[in-house]
N, C-alpha and C. Protein backbone atom coordinates (compact mmCIF):
# COMPACT_ATOMS: atom_id res chain seq x y z
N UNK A 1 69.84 169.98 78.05
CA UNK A 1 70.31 168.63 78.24
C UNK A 1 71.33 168.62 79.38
N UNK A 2 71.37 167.67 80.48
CA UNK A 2 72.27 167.66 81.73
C UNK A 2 73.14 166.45 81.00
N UNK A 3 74.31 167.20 80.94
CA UNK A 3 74.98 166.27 81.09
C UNK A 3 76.18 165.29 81.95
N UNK A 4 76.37 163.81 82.02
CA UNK A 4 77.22 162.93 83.33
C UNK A 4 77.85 164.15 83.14
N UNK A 5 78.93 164.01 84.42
CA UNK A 5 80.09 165.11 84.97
C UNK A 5 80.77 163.81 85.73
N UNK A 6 80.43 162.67 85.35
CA UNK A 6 81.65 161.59 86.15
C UNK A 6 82.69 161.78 85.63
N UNK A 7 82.98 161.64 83.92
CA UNK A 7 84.37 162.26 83.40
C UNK A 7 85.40 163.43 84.17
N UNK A 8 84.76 164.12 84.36
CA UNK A 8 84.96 165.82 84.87
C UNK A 8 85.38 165.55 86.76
N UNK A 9 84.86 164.71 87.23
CA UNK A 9 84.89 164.21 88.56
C UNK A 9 85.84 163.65 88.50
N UNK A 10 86.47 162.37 87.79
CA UNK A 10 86.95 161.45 87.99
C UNK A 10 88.59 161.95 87.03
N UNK A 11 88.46 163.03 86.27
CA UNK A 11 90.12 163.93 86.25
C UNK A 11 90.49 164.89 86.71
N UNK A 12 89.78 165.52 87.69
CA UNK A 12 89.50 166.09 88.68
C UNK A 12 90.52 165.28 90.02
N UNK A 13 89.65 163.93 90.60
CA UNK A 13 90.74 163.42 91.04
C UNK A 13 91.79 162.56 90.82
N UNK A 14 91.60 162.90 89.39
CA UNK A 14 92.83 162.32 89.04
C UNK A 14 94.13 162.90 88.71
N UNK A 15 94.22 164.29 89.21
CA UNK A 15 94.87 165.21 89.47
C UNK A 15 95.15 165.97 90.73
N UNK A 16 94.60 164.95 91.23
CA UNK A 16 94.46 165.60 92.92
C UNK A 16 93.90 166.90 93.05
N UNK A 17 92.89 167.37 92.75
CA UNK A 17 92.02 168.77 92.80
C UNK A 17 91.25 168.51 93.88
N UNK A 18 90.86 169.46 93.98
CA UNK A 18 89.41 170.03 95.15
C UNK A 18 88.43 170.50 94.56
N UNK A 19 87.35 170.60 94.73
CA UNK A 19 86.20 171.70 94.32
C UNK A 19 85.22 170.81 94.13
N UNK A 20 84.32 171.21 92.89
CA UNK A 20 82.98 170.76 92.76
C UNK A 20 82.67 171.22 91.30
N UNK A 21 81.60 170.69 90.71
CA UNK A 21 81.39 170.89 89.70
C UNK A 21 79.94 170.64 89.55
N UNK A 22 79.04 171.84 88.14
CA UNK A 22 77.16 171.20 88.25
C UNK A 22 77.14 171.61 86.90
N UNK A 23 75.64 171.23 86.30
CA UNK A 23 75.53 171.47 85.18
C UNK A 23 74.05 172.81 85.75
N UNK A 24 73.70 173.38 84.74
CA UNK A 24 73.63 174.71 84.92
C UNK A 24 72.11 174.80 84.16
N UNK A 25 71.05 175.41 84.90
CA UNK A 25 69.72 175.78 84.19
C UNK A 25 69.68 176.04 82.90
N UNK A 26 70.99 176.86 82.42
CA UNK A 26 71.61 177.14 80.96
C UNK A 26 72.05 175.95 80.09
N UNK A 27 72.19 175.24 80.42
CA UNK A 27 73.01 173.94 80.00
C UNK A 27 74.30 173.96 79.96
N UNK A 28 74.84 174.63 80.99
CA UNK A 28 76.50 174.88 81.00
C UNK A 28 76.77 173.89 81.83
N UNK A 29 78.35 174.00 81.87
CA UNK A 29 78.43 173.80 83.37
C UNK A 29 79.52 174.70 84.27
N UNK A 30 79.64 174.99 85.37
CA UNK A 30 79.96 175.44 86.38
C UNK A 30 80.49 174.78 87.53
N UNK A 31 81.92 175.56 88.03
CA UNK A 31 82.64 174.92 89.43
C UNK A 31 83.50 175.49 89.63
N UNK A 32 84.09 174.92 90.75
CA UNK A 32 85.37 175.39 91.38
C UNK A 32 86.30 174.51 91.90
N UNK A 33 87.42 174.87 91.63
CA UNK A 33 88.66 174.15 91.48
C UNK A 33 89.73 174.84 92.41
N UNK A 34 90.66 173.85 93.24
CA UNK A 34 91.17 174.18 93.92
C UNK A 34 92.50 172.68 93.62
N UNK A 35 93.94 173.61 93.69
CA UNK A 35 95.18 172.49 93.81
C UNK A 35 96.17 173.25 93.34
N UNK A 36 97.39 172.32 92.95
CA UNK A 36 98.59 172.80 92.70
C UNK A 36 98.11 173.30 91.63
N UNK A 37 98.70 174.34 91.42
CA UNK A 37 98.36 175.76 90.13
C UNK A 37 98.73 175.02 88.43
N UNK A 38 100.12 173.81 88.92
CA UNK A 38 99.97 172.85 87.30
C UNK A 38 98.97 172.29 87.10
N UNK A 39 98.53 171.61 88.51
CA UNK A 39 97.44 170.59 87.77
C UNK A 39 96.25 171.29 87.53
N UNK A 40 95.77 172.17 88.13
CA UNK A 40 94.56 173.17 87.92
C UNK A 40 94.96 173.65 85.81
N UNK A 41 96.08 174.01 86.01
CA UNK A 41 96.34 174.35 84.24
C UNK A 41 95.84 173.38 83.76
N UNK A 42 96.02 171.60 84.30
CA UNK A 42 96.10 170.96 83.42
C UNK A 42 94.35 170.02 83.35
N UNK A 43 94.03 170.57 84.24
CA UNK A 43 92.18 170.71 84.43
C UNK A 43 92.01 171.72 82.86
N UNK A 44 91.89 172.85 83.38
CA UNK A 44 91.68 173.80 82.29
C UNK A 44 92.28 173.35 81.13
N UNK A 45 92.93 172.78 80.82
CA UNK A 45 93.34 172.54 79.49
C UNK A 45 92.37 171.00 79.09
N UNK A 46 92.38 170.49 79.94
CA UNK A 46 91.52 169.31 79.62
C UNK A 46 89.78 169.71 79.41
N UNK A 47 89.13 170.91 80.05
CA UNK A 47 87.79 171.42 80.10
C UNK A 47 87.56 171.87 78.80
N UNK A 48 88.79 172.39 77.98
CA UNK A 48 88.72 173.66 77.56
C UNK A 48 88.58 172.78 76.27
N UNK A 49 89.61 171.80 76.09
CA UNK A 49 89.59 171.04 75.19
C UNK A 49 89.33 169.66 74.52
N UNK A 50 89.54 169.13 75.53
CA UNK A 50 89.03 166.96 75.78
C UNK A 50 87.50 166.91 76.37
N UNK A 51 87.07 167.41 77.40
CA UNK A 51 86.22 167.17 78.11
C UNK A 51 85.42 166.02 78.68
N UNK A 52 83.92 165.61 78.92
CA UNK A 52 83.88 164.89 79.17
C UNK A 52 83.31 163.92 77.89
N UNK A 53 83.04 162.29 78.13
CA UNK A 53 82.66 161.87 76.82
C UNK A 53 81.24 162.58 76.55
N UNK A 54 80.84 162.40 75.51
CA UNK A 54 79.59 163.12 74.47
C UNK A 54 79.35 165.11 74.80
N UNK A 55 80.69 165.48 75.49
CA UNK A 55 79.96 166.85 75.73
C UNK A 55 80.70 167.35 74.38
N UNK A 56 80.03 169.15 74.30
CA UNK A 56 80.31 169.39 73.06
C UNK A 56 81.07 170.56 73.69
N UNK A 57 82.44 171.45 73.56
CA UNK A 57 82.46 172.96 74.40
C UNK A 57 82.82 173.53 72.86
N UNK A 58 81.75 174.22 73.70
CA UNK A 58 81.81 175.71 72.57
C UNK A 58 82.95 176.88 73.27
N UNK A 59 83.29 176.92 74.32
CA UNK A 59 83.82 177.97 74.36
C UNK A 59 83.88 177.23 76.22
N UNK A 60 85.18 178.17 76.79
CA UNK A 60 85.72 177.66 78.35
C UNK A 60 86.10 179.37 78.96
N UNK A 61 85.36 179.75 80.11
CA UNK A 61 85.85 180.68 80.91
C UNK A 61 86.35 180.11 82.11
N UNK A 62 87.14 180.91 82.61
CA UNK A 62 87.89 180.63 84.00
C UNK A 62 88.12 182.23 84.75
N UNK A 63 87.56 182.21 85.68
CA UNK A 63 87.48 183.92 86.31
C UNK A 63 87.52 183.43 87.95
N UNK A 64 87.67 184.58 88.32
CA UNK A 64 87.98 185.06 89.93
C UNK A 64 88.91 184.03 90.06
N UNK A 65 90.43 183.71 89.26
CA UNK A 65 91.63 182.89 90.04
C UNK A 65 92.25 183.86 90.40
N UNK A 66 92.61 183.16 92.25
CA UNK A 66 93.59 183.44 92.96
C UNK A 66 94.15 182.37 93.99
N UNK A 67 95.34 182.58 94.65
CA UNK A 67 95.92 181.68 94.68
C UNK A 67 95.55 181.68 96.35
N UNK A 68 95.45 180.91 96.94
CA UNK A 68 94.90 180.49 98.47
C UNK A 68 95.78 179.69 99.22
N UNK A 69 95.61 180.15 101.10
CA UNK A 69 96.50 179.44 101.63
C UNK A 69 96.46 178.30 102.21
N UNK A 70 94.82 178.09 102.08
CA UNK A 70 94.38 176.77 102.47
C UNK A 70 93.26 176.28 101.72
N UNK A 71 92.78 174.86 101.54
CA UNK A 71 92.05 174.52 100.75
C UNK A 71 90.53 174.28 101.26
N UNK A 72 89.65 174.95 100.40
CA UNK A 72 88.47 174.86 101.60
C UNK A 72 87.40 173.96 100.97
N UNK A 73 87.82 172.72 100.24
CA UNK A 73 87.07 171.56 99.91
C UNK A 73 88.57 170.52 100.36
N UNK A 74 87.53 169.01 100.49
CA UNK A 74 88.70 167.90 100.74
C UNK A 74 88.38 166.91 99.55
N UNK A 75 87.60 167.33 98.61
CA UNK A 75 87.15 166.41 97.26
C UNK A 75 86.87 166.86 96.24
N UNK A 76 86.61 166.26 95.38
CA UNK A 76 86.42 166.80 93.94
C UNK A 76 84.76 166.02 94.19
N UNK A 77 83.91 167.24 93.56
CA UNK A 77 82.33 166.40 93.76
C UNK A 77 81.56 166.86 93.32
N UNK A 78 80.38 166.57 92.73
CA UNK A 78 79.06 167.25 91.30
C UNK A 78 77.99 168.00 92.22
N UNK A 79 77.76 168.99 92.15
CA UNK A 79 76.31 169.80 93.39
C UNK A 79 75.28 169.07 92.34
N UNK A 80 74.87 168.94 92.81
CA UNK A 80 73.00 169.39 91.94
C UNK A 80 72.19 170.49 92.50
């Protein structure tokens, strides 16, 4: 099942983030996130736990963070 990612988009910039976000052959979903290191916490805390409406999370990874000197997206936005 694919599910919207407008939720996920739209606190995304509503935190002033960067990156992108997709839903996944698996039925996951997957992205990357880029911003001030609070609001990125406060992404992850919202993924991990609120999410978007009707999704269900079973479980939230977050891997390969490091901290960068420039930002190499200018939006928050869904691949397909």
């Amino acid at each position: 099942m694919k599910l919207s990612l407008d939720n996920t988009v739209m606190q995304g910039k509503k935190l002033g983030l960067r990156g992108w976000c997709m839903n996944t052959s698996r039925g996951t979903v997957t992205g990357q996130l880029e911003g001030e290191p609070s609001k990125v916490d406060e992404m992850k805390y919202w993924l991990s736990n609120i999410g978007s409406k009707n999704s269900r999370i079973d479980k939230a990874e977050f891997r390969n963070e490091k901290e960068i000197s420039a930002y190499s997206f200018t939006d928050f936005t869904v691949r397909h």
